[in-house]
C-alpha atoms as a PDB file:
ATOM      1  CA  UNK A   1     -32.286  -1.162 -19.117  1.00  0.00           C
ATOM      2  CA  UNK A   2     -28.371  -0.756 -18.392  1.00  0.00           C
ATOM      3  CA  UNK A   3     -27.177  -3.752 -16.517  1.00  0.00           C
ATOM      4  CA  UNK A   4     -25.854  -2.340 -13.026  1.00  0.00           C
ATOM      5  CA  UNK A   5     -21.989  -2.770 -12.372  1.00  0.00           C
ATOM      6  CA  UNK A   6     -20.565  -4.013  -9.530  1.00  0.00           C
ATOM      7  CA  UNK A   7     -19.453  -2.294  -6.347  1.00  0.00           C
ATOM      8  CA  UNK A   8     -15.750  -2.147  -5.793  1.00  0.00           C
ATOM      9  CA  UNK A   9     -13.633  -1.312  -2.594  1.00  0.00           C
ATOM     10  CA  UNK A  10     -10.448   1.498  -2.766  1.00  0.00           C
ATOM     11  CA  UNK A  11      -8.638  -1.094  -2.333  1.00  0.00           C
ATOM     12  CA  UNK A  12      -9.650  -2.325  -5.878  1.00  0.00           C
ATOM     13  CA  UNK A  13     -10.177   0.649  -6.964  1.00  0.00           C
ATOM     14  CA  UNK A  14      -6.258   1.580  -5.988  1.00  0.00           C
ATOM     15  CA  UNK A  15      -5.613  -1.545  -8.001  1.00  0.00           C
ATOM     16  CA  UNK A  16      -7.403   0.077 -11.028  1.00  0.00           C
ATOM     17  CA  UNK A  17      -5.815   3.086 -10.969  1.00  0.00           C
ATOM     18  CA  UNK A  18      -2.242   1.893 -10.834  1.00  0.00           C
ATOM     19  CA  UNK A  19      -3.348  -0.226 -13.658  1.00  0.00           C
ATOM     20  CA  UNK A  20      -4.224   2.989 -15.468  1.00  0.00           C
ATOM     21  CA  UNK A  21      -1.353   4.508 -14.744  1.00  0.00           C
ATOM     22  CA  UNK A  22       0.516   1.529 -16.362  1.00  0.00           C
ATOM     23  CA  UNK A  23      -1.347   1.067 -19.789  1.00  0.00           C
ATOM     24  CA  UNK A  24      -0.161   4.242 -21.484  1.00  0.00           C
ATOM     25  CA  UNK A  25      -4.153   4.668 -22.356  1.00  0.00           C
ATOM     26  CA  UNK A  26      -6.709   7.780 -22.132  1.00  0.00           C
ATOM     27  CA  UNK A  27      -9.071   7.576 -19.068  1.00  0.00           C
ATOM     28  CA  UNK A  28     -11.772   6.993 -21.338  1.00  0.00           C
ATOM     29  CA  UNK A  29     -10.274   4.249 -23.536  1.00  0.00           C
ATOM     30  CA  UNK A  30      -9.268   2.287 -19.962  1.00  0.00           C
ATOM     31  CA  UNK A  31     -12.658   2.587 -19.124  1.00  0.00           C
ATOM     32  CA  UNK A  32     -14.539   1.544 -22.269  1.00  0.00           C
ATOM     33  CA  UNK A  33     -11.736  -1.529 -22.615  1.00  0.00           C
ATOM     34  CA  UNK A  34     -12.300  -2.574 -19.098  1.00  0.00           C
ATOM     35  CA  UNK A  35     -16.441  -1.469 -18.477  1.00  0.00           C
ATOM     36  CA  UNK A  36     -15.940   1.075 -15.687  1.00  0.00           C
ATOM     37  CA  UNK A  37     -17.748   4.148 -15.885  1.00  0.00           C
ATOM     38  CA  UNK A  38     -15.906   6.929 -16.405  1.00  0.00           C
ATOM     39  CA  UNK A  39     -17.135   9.066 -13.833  1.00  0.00           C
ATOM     40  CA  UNK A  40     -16.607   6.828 -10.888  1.00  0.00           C
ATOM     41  CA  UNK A  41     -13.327   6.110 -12.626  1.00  0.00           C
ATOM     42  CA  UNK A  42     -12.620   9.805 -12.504  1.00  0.00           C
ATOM     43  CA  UNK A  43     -13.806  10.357  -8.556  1.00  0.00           C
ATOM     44  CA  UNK A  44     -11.646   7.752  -7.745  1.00  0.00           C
ATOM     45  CA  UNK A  45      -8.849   9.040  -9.167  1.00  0.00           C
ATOM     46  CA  UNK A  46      -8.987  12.302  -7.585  1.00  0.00           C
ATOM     47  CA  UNK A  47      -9.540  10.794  -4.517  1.00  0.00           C
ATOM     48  CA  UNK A  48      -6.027   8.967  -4.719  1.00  0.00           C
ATOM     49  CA  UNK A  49      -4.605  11.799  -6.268  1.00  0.00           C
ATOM     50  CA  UNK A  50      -5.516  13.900  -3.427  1.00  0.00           C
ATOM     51  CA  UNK A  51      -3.981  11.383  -0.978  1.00  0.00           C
ATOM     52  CA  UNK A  52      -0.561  10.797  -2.971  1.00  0.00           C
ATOM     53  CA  UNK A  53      -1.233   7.373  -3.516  1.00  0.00           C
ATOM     54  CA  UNK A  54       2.124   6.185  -5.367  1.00  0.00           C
ATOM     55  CA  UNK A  55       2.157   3.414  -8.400  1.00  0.00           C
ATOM     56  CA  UNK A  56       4.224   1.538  -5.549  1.00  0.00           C
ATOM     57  CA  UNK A  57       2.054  -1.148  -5.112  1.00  0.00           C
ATOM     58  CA  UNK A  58       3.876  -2.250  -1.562  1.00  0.00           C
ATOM     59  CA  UNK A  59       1.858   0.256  -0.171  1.00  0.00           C
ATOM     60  CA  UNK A  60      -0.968   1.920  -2.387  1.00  0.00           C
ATOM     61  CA  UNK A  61      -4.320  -0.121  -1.261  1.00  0.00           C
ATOM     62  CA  UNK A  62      -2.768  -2.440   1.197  1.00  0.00           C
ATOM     63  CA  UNK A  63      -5.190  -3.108   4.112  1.00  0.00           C
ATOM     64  CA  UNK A  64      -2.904  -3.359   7.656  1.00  0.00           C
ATOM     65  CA  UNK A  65      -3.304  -5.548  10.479  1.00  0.00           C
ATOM     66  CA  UNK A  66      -3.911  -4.391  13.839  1.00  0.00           C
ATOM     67  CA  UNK A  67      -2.681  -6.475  16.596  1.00  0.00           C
ATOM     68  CA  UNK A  68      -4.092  -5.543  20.145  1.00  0.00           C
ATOM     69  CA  UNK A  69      -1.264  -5.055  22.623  1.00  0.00           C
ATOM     70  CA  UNK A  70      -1.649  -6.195  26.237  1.00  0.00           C
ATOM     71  CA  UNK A  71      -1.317  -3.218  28.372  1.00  0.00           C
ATOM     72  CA  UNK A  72      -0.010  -3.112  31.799  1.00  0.00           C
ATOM     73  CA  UNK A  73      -1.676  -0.617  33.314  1.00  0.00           C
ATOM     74  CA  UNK A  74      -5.014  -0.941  34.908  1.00  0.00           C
ATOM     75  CA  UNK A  75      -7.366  -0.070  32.724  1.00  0.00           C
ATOM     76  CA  UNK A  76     -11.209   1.100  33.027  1.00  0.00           C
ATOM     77  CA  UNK A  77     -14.205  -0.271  31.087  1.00  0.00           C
ATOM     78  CA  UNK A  78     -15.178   2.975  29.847  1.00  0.00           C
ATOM     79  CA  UNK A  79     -11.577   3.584  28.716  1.00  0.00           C
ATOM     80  CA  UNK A  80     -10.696   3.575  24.789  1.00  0.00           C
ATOM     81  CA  UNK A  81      -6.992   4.557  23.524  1.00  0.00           C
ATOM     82  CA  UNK A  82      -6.059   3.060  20.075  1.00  0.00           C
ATOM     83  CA  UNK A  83      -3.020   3.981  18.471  1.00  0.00           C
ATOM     84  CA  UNK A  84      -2.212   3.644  15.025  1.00  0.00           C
ATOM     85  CA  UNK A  85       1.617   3.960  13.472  1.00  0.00           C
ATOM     86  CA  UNK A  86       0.798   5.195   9.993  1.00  0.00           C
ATOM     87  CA  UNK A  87       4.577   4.989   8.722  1.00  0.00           C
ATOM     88  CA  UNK A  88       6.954   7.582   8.112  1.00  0.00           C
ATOM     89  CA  UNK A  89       7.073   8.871  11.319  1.00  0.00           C
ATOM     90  CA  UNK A  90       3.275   9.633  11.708  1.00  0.00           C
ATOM     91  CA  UNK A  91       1.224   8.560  14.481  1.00  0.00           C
ATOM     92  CA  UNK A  92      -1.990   8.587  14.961  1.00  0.00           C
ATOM     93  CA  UNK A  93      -4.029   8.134  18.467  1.00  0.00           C
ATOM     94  CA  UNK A  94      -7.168   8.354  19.886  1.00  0.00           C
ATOM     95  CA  UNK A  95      -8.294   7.846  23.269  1.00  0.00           C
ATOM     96  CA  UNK A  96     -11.990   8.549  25.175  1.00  0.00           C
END
């Protein structure tokens, strides 16, 4: 029976990837050398492909901290706004 391997986060899988991208190897080689299979391997790197995830590793599967901002206005319990500044001049917010 195949031992199982172990679950890994996009963050480590970003980490993988940009790995890949540095070893001058075939997907399949990478894989073999390092015990990944090759089709999560490959899933993953569509994923981040589809998402322009960059070798720059200042950004590419960096988790951010949100910090909660006191608010001046008066707010209501049933009230929910969070708004996220996703760099390079995008915003995103959501509010219920």
């Amino acid at each position: 029976m195949p031992t199982r391997r172990p679950r890994r986060s996009a963050v480590q899988w970003a980490e993988i990837i940009t790995h890949y991208r540095r070893s001058n190897l075939s997907a399949k080689r990478y894989c073999d050398q390092h015990d990944y299979s090759l089709a999560t391997f490959r899933k993953w790197q569509t994923r981040f492909s589809r998402h322009n995830v960059t070798d720059d590793t200042s950004s590419s599967g960096r988790l951010v901290e949100l910090v909660a901002a006191k608010s001046t206005e008066p707010t209501l319990s049933h009230t929910l706004l969070i708004e996220l500044d996703l760099g390079s001049g995008m915003h995103l917010k959501i509010s219920r």
